[in-house]
Protein backbone atom coordinates (compact mmCIF):
# COMPACT_ATOMS: atom_id res chain seq x y z
CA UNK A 1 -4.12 -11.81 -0.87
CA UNK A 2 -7.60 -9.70 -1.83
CA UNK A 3 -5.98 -6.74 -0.64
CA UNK A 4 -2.82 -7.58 -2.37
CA UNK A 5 -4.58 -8.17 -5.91
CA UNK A 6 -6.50 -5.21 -5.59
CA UNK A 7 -4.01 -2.67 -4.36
CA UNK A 8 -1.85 -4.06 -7.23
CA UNK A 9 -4.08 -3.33 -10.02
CA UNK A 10 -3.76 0.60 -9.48
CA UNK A 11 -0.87 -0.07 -11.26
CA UNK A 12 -3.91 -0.45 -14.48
CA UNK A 13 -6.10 2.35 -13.57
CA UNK A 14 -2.98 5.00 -12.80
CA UNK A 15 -1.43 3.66 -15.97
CA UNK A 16 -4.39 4.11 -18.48
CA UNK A 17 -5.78 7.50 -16.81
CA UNK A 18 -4.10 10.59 -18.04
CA UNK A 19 -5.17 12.86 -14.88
CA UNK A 20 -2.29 14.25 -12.81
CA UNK A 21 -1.34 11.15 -10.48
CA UNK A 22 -1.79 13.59 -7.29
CA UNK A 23 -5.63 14.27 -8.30
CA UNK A 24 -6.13 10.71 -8.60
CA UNK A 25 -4.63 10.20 -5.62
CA UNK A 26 -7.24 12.41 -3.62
CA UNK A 27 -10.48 11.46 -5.63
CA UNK A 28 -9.74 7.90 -5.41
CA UNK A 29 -9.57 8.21 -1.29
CA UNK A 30 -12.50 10.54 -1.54
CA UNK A 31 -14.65 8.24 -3.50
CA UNK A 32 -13.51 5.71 -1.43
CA UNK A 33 -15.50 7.76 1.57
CA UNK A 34 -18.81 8.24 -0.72
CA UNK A 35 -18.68 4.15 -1.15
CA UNK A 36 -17.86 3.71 1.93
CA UNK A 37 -20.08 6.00 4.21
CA UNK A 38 -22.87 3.39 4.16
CA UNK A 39 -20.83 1.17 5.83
CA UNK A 40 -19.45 3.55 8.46
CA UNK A 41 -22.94 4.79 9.68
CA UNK A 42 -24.19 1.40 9.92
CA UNK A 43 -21.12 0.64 12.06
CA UNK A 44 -21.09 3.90 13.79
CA UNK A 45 -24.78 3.16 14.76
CA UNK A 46 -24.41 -0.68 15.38
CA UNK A 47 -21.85 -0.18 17.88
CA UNK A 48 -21.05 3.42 18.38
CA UNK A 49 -18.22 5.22 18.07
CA UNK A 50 -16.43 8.61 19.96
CA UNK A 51 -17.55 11.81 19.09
CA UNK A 52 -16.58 13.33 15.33
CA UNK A 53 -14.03 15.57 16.72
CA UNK A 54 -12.58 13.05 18.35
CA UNK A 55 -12.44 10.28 15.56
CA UNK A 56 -10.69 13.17 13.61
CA UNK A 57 -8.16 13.38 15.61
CA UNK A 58 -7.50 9.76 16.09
CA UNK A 59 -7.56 9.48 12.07
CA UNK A 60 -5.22 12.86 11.59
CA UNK A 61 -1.98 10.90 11.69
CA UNK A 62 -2.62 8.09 9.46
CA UNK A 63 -4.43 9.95 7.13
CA UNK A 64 -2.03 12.43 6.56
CA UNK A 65 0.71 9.43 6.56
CA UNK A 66 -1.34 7.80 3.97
CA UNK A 67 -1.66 11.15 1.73
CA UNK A 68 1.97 11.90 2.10
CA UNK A 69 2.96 8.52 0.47
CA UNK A 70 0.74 8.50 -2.25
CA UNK A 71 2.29 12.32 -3.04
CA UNK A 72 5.95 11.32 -2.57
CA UNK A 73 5.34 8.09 -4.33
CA UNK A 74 4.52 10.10 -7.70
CA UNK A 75 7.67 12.34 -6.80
CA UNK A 76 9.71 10.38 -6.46
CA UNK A 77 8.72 7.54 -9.16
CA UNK A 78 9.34 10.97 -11.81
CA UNK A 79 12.79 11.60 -10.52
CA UNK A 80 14.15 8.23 -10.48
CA UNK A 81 14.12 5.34 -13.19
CA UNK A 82 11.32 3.25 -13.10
CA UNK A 83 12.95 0.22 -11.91
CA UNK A 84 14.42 1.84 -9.01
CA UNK A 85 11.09 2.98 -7.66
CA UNK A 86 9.55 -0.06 -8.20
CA UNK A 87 12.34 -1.65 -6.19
CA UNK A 88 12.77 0.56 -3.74
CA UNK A 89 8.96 0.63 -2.80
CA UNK A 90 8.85 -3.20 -2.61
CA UNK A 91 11.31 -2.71 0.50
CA UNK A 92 8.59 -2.37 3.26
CA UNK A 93 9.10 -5.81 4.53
CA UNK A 94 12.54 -4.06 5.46
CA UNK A 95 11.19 -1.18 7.42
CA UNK A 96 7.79 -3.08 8.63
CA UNK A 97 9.83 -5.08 11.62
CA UNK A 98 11.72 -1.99 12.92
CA UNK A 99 8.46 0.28 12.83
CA UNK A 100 6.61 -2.46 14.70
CA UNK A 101 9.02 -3.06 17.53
CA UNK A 102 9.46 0.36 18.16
CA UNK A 103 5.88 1.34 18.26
CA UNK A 104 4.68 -2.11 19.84
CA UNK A 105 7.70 -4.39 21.02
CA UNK A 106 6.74 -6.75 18.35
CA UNK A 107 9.65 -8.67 17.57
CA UNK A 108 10.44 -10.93 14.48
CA UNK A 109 10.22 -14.93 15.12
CA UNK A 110 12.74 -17.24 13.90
CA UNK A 111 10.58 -18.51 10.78
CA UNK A 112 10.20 -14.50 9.86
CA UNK A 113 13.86 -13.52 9.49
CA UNK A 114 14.62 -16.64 7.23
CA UNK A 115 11.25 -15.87 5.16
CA UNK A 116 12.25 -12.55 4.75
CA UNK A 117 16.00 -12.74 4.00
CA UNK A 118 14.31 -15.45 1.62
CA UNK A 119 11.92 -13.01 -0.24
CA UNK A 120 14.18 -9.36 -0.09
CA UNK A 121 17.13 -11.96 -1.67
CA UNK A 122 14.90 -11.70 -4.93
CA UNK A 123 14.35 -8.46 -4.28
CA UNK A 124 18.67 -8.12 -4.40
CA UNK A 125 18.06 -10.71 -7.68
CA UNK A 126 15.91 -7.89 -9.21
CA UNK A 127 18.27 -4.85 -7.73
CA UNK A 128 21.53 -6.99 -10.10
CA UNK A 129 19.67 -6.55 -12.73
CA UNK A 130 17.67 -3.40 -13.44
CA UNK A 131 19.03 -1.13 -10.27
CA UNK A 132 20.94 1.54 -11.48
CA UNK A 133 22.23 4.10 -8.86
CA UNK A 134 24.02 7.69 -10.06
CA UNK A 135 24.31 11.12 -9.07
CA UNK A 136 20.96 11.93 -11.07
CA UNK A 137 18.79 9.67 -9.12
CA UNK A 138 20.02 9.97 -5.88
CA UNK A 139 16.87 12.40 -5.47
CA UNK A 140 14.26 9.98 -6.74
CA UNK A 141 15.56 7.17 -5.26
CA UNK A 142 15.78 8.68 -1.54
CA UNK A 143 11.90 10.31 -2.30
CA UNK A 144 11.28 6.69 -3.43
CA UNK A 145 12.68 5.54 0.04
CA UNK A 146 10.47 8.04 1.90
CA UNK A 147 7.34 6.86 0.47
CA UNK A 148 7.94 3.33 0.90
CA UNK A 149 8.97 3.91 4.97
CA UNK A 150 5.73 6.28 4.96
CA UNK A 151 3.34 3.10 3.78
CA UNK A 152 5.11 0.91 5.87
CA UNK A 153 4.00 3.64 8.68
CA UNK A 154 0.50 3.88 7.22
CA UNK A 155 -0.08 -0.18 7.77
CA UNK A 156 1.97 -0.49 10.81
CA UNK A 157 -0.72 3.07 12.46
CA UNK A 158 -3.42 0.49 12.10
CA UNK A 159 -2.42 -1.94 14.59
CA UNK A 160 -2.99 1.28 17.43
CA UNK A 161 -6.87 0.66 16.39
CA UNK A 162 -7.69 -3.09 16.24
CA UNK A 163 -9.67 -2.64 19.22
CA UNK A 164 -12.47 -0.99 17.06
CA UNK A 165 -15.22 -3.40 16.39
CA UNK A 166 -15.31 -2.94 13.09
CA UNK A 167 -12.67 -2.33 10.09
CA UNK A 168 -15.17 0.95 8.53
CA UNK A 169 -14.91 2.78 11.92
CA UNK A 170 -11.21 2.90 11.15
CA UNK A 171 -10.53 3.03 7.58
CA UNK A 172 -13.47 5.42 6.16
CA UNK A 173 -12.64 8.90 8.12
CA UNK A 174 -8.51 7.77 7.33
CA UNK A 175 -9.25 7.74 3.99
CA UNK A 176 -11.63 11.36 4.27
CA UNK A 177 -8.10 13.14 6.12
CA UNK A 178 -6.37 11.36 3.54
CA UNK A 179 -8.50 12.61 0.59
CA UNK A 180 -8.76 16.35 1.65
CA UNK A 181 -5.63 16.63 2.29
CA UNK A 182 -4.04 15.06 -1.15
CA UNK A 183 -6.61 17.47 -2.85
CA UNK A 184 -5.35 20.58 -0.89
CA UNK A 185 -2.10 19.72 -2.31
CA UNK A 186 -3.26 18.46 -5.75
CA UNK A 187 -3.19 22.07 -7.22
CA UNK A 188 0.25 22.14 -6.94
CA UNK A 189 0.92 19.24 -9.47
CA UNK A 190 -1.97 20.39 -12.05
CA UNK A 191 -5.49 20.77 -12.48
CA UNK A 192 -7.85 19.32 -9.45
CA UNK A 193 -10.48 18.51 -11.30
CA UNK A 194 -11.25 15.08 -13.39
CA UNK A 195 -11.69 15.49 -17.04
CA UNK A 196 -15.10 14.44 -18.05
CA UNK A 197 -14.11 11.34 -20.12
CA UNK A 198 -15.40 8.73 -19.89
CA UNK A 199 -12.72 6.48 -19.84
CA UNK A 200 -10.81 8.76 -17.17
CA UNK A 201 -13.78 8.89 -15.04
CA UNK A 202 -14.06 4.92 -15.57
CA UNK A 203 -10.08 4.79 -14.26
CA UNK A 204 -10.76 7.02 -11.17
CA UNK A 205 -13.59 4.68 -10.00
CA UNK A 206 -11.45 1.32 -10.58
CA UNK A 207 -8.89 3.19 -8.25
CA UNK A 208 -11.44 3.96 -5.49
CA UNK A 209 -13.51 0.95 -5.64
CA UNK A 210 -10.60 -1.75 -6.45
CA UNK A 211 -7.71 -0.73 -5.12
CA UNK A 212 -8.50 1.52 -2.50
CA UNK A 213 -12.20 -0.15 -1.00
CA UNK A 214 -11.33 -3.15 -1.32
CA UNK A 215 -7.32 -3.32 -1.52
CA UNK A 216 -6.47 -0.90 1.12
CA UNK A 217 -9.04 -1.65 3.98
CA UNK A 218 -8.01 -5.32 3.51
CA UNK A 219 -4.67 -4.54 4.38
CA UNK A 220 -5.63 -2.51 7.20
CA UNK A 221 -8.16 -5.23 8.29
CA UNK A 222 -4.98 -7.62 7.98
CA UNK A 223 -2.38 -5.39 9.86
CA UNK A 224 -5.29 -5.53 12.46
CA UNK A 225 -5.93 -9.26 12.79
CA UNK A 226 -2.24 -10.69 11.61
CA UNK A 227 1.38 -10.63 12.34
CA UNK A 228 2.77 -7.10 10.94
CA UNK A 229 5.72 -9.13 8.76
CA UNK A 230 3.29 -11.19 7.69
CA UNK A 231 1.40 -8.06 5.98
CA UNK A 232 4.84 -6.81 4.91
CA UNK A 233 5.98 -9.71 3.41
CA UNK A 234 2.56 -10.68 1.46
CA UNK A 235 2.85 -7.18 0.11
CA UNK A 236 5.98 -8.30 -1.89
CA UNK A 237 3.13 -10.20 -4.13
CA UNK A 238 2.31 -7.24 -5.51
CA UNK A 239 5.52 -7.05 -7.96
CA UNK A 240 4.22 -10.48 -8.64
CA UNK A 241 0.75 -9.42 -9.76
CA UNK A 242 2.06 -6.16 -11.46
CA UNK A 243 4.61 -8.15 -13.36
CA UNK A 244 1.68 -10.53 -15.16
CA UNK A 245 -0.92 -7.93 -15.81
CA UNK A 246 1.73 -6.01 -17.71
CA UNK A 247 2.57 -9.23 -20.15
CA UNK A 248 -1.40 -9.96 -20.42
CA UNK A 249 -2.39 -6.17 -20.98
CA UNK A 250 0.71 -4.79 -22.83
CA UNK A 251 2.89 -7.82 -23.68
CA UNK A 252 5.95 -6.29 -21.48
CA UNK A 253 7.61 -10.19 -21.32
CA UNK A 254 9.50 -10.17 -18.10
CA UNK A 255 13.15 -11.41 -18.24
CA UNK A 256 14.25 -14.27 -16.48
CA UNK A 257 15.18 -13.23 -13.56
CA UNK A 258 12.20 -12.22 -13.53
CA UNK A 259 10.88 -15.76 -12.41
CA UNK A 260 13.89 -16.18 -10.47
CA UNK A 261 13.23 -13.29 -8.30
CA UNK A 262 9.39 -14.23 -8.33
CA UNK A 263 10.50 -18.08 -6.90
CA UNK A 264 12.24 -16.48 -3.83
CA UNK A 265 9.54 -13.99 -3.13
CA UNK A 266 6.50 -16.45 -3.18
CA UNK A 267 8.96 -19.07 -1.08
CA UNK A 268 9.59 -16.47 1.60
CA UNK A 269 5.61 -15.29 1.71
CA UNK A 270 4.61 -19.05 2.07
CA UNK A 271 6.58 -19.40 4.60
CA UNK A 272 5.48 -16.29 6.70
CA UNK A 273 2.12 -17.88 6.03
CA UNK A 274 2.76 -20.78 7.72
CA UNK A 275 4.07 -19.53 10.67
CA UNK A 276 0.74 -17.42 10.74
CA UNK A 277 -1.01 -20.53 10.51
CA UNK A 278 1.18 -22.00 13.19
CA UNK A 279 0.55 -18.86 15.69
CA UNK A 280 -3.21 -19.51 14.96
CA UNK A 281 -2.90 -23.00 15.79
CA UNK A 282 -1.00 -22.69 19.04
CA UNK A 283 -3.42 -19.91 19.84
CA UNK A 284 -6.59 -22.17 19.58
C-alpha cells in the first residue's frame, strides 16, 4: 500500500510541473539512481553481485520495458480523453494473470478470479460513465492499452529476480537503463533539460524520491515477495488515492459513482489480501 500511495502521487508532481512529461520521465528514474546508488554499493558489497556487464544485461529488458511505458503512457494519455486513459491504464489486473502464467505457470486461485471480477466490475461502473469510444480515440486508447500491458510486463519481469538478496541489486541499474534510455528519446518530445525553477526542480525530486524510490521499488519488492494478482489488484488503489488528492488539492468532487466504483474496487483488493494472508498462513 506504500508503493501504491507513492506511485499515485506522481499524479501531483506530473500535474504541477510544466516540463515535457518525457523529460520527467527520465530525470525522475535517473535521480532515482543518484538516491539510490548508496544503497546499491552497500548491497553490491554486502553480498556481491555479477559483474557490471552482466547486471546490464540482466536489467536491459525491464528497463527498457519500464521506459517504454512511461513514453507511451504520455502518448497515449494526449491522444485519448482523459478518462479513457485513466481507465484503460487501471486494467493491469486484466493482463497481470495472463503475463504471469505464461512466463511462470502461475495460475489464478479461486478467491482471485471472484476478487478480481469484483474490483474490474467498478472498473466497468467507471467505463458506463465517463468511457467514451470513437473513431478519434481509437489511437489513444490502443497507445493507452500498450502502456498499461507494458507496466503490467515491467512488474510481472521482477518476479525472474527474487532470488537477489536484496531489492537495490535489482531495482537501481533498472531504473539507470530505464533513465538513459527515456532521455535518449526525450529530445524528441521537447527540451531535455529541467528549467531552473524552483518549483519545477521541487516537482522533479517529489517524482524521483516519492513515487519512483519509494513507490516503484515497493512494487517491485512486492511482485518479488507476493502473489502477482495480488500486486495487480492492489494497484487498482491507485484510482482510489488519485481520486481524493484531486478533491483535497483542486476540489475536482468526484461523482457518485465515483464511490460506487471505489466500494467494488477496495472489496475485491481486500479480498486478494486475504487470500495472501491465507497463503502465508498455510505456508508457516
Amino acid at each position: 500500500m506504500i508503493g501504491v500511495v507513492a506511485t499515485a502521487c506522481s499524479f501531483i508532481f506530473i500535474r504541477e510541473s510544466t516540463e515535457p512529461p518525457v523529460m520527467l520521465a527520465a530525470w525522475r528514474v535517473l535521480l532515482a539512481v543518484v538516491l539510490l546508488s548508496p544503497a546499491y554499493l552497500m548491497a553490491r558489497h554486502k553480498y556481491g553481485d555479477l559483474p557490471y556487464a552482466q547486471v546490464l544485461r540482466r536489467s536491459l529488458l525491464p528497463g527498457i520495458v519500464l521506459s517504454a511505458h512511461f513514453i507511451s503512457w504520455v502518448i497515449g494519455a494526449r491522444l485519448s480523453l482523459g478518462a479513457n486513459a485513466t481507465i484503460i491504464v487501471n486494467l493491469v489486473p486484466l493482463a497481470m494473470p495472463l503475463l504471469l502464467w505464461m512466463m511462470f505457470g502461475e495460475v489464478m486461485q479461486r478467491r482471485e478470479w471472484l476478487a478480481t471480477a469484483l474490483a474490474v466490475s467498478g472498473l466497468a461502473v467507471l467505463a458506463v460513465d465517463n468511457l467514451q469510444l470513437s473513431a478519434g480515440h481509437f489511437l489513444g486508447d490502443s497507445i493507452c492499452l500498450l502502456s498499461m500491458f507494458l507496466f503490467a510486463l515491467y512488474l510481472a519481469l521482477a518476479r525472474h529476480h527474487s532470488q537477489l538478496p536484496s531489492i537495490w541489486l535489482y531495482v537501481v541499474p533498472v531504473y539507470a537503463v530505464a533513465g538513459l534510455t527515456s532521455l535518449l528519446a526525450a529530445p524528441l518530445f521537447g527540451p531535455v533539460a529541467p528549467t531552473l525553477e524552483n518549483w519545477n526542480l521541487l516537482m522533479v525530486f517529489g517524482l524521483a524520491a516519492v513515487s519512483t524510490v519509494i513507490g516503484h521499488s515497493a512494487l517491485n519488492f512486492a511482485m518479488q515477495n507476493m502473489r502477482g494478482q495480488t500486486v495487480g489488484m492492489m494497484m487498482l488503489a491507485q484510482f482510489i488515492v488519485a481520486g481524493v488528492i484531486a478533491y483535497f488539492l483542486y476540489n475536482e468532487v468526484p461523482t457518485v459513482l465515483f464511490y460506487v466504483a471505489s466500494a467494488l474496487m477496495v472489496s475485491g483488493i481486500l479480498m486478494v489480501m486475504l487470500n495472501q494472508q491465507a497463503d502465508h498462513a498455510v505456508a508457516e
